[in-house]
C-alpha atoms as a PDB file:
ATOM      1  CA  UNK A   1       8.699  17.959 -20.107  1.00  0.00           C
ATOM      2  CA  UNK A   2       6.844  18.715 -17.326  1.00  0.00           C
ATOM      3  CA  UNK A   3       3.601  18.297 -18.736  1.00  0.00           C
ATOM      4  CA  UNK A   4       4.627  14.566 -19.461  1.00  0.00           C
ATOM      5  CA  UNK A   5       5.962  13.846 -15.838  1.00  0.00           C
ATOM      6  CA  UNK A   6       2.324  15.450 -14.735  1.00  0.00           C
ATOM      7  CA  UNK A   7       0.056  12.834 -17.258  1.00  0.00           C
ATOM      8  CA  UNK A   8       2.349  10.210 -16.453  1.00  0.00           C
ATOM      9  CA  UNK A   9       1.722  10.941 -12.193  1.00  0.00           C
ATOM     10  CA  UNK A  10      -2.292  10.790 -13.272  1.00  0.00           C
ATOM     11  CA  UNK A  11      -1.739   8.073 -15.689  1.00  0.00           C
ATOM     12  CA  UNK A  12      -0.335   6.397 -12.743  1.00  0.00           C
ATOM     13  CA  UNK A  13      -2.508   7.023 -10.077  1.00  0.00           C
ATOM     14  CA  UNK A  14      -5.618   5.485 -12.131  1.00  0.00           C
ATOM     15  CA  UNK A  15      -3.684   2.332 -12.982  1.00  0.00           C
ATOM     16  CA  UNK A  16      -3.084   2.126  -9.366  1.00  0.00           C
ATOM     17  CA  UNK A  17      -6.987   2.537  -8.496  1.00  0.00           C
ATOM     18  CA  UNK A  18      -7.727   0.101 -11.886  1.00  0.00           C
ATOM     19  CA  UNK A  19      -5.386  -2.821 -10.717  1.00  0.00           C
ATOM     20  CA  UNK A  20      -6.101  -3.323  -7.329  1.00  0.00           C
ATOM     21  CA  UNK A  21      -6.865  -6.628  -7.481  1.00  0.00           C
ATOM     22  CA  UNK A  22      -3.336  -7.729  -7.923  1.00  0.00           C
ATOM     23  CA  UNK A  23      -0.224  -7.071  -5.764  1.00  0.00           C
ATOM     24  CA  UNK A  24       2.515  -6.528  -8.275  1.00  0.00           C
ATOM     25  CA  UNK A  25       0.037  -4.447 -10.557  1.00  0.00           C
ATOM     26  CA  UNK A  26      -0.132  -2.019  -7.942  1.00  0.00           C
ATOM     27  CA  UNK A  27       3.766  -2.345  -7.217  1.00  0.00           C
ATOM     28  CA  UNK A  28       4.683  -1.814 -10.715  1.00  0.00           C
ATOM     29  CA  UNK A  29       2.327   1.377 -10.898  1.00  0.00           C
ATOM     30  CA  UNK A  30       3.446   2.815  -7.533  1.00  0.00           C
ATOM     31  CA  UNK A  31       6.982   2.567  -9.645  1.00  0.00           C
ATOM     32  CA  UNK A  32       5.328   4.316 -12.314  1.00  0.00           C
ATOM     33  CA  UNK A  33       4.625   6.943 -10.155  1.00  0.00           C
ATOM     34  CA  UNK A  34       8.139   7.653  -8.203  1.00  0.00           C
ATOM     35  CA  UNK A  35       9.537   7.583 -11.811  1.00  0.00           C
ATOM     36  CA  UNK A  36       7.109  10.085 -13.186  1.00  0.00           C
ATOM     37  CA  UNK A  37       7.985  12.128  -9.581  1.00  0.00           C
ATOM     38  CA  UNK A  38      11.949  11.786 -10.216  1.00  0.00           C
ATOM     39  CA  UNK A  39      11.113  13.435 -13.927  1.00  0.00           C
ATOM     40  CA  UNK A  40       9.105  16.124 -12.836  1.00  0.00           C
ATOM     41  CA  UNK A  41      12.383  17.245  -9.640  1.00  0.00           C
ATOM     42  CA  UNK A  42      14.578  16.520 -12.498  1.00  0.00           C
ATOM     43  CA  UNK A  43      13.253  19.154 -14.023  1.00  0.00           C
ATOM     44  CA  UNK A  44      12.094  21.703 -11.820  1.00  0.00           C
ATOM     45  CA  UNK A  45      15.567  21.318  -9.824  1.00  0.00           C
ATOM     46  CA  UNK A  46      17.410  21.472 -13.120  1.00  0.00           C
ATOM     47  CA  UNK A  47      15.170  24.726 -13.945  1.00  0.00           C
ATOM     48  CA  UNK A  48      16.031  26.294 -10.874  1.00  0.00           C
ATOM     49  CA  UNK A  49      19.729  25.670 -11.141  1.00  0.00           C
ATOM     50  CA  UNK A  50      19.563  23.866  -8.046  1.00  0.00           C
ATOM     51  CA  UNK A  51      22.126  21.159  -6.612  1.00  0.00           C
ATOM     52  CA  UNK A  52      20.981  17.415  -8.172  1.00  0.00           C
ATOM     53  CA  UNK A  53      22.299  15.716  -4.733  1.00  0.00           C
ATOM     54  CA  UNK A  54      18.988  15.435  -3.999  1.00  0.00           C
ATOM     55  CA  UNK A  55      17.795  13.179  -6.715  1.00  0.00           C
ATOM     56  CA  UNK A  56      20.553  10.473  -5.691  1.00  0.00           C
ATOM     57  CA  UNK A  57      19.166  10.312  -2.346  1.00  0.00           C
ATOM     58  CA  UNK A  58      15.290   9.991  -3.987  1.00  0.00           C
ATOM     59  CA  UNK A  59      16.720   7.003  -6.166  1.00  0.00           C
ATOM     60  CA  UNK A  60      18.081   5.534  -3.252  1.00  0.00           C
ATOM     61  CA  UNK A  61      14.381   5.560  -0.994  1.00  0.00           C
ATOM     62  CA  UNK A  62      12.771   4.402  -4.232  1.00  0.00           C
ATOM     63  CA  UNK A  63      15.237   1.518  -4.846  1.00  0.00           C
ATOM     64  CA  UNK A  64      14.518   0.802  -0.877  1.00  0.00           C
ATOM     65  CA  UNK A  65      11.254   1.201  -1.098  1.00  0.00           C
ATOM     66  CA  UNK A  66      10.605  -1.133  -4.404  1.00  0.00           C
ATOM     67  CA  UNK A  67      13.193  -4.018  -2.958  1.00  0.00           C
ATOM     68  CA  UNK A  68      10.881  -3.486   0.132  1.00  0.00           C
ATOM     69  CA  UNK A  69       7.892  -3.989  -2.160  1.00  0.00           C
ATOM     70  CA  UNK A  70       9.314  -6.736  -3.712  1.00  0.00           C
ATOM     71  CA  UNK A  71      10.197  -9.061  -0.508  1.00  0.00           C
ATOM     72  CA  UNK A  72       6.511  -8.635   0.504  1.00  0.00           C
ATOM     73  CA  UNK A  73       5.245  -9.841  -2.597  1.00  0.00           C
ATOM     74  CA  UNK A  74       7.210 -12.902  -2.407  1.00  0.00           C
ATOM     75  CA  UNK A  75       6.479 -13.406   1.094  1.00  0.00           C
ATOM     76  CA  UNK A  76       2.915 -13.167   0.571  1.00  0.00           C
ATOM     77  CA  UNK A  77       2.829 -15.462  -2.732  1.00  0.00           C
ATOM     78  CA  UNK A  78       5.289 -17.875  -0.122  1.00  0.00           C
ATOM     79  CA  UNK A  79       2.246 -18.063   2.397  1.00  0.00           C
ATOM     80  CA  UNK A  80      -0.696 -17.601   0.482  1.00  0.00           C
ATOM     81  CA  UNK A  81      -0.048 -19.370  -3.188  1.00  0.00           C
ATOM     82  CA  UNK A  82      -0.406 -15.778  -5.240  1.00  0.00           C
ATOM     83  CA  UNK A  83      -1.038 -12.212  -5.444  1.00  0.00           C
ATOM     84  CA  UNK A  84      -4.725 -12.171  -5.927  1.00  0.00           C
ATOM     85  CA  UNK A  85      -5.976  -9.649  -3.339  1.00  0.00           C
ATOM     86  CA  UNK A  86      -9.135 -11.728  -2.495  1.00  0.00           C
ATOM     87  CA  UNK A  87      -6.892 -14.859  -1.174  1.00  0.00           C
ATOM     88  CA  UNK A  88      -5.444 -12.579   1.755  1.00  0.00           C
ATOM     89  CA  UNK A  89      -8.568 -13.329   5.004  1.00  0.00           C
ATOM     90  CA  UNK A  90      -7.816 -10.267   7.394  1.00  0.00           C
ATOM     91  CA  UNK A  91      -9.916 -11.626   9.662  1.00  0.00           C
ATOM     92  CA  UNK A  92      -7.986 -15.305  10.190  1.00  0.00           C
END
């Protein structure tokens, strides 16, 4: 099981570095990734015999930080008509 949560961190850290272009491509593949990383504490913390209090408070920071995700993408697509990386000017 842990060899799975491990391809699926790598599998998701070069579909992050592929889809750059777009802004929910790389949202959905950062999700990718804190899902692979809850499988992988899942197990070593289940392994270990440890307490699994911490895995409720890593849900909650991913849920946070993917609603987070979420609002920016719709206040960028709100501003600049889409998530196409090459619309956003730093420089205005």
């Amino acid at each position: 099981m842990l060899i799975i949560s491990c391809f699926m961190l790598f599998s998701g850290f070069i579909s992050f570095s592929i889809n750059r272009k777009h802004l929910l491509l790389m949202l959905l593949s950062l999700e990718f990734i804190v899902l692979s990383l809850y499988m992988s504490l899942n197990v070593y913390l289940y392994m270990y015999s440890y307490e699994l209090y911490f895995l409720m408070i890593f849900l909650t920071f991913s849920v946070c930080e993917g609603v987070l995700g979420l609002s920016i993408l719709v206040s960028l697509i709100r501003t600049h008509g889409g998530d196409y990386m090459n619309l956003f000017n730093v420089l205005w």
